[in-house]
Protein backbone atom coordinates (compact mmCIF):
# COMPACT_ATOMS: atom_id res chain seq x y z
CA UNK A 1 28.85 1.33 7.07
CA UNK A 2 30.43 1.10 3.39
CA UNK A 3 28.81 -2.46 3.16
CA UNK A 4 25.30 -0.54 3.50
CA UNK A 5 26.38 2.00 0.96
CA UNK A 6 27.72 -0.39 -1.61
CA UNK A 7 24.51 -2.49 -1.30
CA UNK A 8 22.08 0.51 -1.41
CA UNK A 9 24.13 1.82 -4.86
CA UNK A 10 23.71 -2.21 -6.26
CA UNK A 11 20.00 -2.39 -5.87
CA UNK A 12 17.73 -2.37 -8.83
CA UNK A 13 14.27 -1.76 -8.99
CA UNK A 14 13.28 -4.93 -9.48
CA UNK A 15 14.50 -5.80 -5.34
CA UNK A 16 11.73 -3.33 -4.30
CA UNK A 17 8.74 -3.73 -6.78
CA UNK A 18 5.52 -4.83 -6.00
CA UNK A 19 4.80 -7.77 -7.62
CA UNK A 20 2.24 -8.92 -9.32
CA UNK A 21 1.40 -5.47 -10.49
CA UNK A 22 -2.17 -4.96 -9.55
CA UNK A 23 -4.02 -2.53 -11.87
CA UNK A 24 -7.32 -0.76 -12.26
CA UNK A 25 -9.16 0.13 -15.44
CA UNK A 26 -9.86 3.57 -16.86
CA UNK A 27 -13.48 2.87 -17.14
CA UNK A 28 -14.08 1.61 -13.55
CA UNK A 29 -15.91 3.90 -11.19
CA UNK A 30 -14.04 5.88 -8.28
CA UNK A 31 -15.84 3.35 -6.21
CA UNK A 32 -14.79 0.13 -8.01
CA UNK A 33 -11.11 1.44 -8.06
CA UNK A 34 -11.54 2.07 -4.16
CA UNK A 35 -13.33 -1.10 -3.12
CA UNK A 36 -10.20 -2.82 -5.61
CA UNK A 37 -7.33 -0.49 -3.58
CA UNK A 38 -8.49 -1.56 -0.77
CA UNK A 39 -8.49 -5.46 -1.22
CA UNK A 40 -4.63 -5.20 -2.41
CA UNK A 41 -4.07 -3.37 0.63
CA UNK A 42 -2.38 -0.47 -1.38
CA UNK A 43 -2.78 3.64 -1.98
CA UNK A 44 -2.37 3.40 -6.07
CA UNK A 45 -2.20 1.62 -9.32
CA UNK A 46 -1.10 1.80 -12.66
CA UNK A 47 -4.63 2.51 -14.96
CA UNK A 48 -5.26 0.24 -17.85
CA UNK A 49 -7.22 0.36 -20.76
CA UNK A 50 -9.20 -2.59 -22.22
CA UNK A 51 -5.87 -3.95 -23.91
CA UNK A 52 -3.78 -3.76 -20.86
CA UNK A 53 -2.03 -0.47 -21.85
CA UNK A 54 -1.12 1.58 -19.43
CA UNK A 55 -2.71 5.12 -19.54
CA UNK A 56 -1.66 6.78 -16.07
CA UNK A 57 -1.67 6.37 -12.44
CA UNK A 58 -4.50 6.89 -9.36
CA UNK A 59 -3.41 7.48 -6.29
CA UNK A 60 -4.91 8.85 -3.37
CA UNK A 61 -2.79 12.19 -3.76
CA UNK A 62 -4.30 12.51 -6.99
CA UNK A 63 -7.62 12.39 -5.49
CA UNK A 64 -7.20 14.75 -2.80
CA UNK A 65 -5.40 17.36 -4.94
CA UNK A 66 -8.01 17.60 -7.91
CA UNK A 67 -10.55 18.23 -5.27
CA UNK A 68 -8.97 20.23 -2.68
CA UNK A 69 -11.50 22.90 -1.23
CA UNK A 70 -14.68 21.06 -2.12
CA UNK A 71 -15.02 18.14 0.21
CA UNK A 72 -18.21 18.78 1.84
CA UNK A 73 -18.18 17.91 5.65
CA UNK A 74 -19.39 14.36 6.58
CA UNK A 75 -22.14 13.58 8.09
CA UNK A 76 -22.95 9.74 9.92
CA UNK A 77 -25.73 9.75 7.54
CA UNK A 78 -23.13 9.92 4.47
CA UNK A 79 -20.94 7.80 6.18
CA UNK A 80 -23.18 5.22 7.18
CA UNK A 81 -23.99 5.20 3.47
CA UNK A 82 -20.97 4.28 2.07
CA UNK A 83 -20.26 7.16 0.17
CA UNK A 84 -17.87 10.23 -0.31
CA UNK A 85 -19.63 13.00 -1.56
CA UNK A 86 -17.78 15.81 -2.65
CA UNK A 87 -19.11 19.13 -3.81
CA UNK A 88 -22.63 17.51 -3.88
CA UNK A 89 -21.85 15.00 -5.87
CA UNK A 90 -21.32 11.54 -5.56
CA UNK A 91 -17.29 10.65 -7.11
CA UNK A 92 -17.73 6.97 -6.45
CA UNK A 93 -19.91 6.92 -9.20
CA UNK A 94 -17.27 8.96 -11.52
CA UNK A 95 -14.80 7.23 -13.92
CA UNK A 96 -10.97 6.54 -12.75
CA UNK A 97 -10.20 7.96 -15.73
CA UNK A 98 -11.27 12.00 -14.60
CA UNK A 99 -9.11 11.41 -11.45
CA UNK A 100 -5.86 9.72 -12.82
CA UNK A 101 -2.45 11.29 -13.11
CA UNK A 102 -1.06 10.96 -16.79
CA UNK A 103 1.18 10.60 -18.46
CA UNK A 104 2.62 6.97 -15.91
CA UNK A 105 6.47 7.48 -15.70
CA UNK A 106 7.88 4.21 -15.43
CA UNK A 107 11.42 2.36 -15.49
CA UNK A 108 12.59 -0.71 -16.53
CA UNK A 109 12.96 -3.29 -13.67
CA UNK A 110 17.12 -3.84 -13.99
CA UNK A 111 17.52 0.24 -13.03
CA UNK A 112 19.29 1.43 -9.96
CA UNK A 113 17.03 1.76 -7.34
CA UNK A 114 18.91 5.23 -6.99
CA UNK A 115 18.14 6.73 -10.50
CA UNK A 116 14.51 5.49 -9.72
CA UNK A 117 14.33 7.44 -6.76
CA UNK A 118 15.75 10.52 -8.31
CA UNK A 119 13.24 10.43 -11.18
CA UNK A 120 10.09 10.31 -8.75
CA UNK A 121 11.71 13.31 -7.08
CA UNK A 122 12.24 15.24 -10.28
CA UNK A 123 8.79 14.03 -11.59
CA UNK A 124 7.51 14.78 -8.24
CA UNK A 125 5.62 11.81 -8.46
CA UNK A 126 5.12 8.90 -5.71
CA UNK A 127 5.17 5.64 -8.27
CA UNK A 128 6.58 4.85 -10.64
CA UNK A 129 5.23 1.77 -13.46
């Protein structure tokens, strides 16, 4: 049992990262961001602007609170078209950068897993970049 401890105090961030980083840009739709989430297979990215700077995070939490209340019930018809509407309107068609969580908190890859992990829980944030 102290074997698991030690280990779980010597890992760095860098042992649980995802890697390569995949990111959206602040300028893509909702849609585009969606479409891109779910080809990685993943609930968030780090946003980007046109240099590769990174400007905040979207996640589907981030989503889902900014809008909590509104969602209008689906219908097949909305469904079958492909598109969320929310409040009447259609978000797919609304830039990343409304929905994104700023400022990004991030860590350098070489920190203790463990001070990670205590910084998302003080941030109260799910990701870190």
């Amino acid at each position: 049992m102290n074997e698991c401890k030690e280990r779980l105090l010597e890992l760095r961030v860098v042992d649980a990262m995802s890697s390569p980083v995949e990111c959206v840009t602040a300028t893509s739709t909702m849609g585009e961001a969606a479409d891109q989430l779910v080809a990685w297979q993943v609930s968030g990215a780090p946003v980007v602007d046109k240099t590769g700077r990174c400007l905040g995070v979207l996640s589907g939490a981030d989503y889902i609170r900014q809008h909590a209340g509104t969602c209008a019930v689906a219908t097949s018809a909305k469904v079958a078209d492909d598109r969320l509407e929310v409040a009447g309107l259609d978000v797919g068609s609304e830039l990343v950068s409304r929905h994104m969580s700023r400022p990004p908190h991030g860590v350098r890859s070489n920190c203790r897993l463990l001070e990670a992990a205590q910084k998302m829980c003080d941030n109260h944030i799910h990701r870190l970049v």
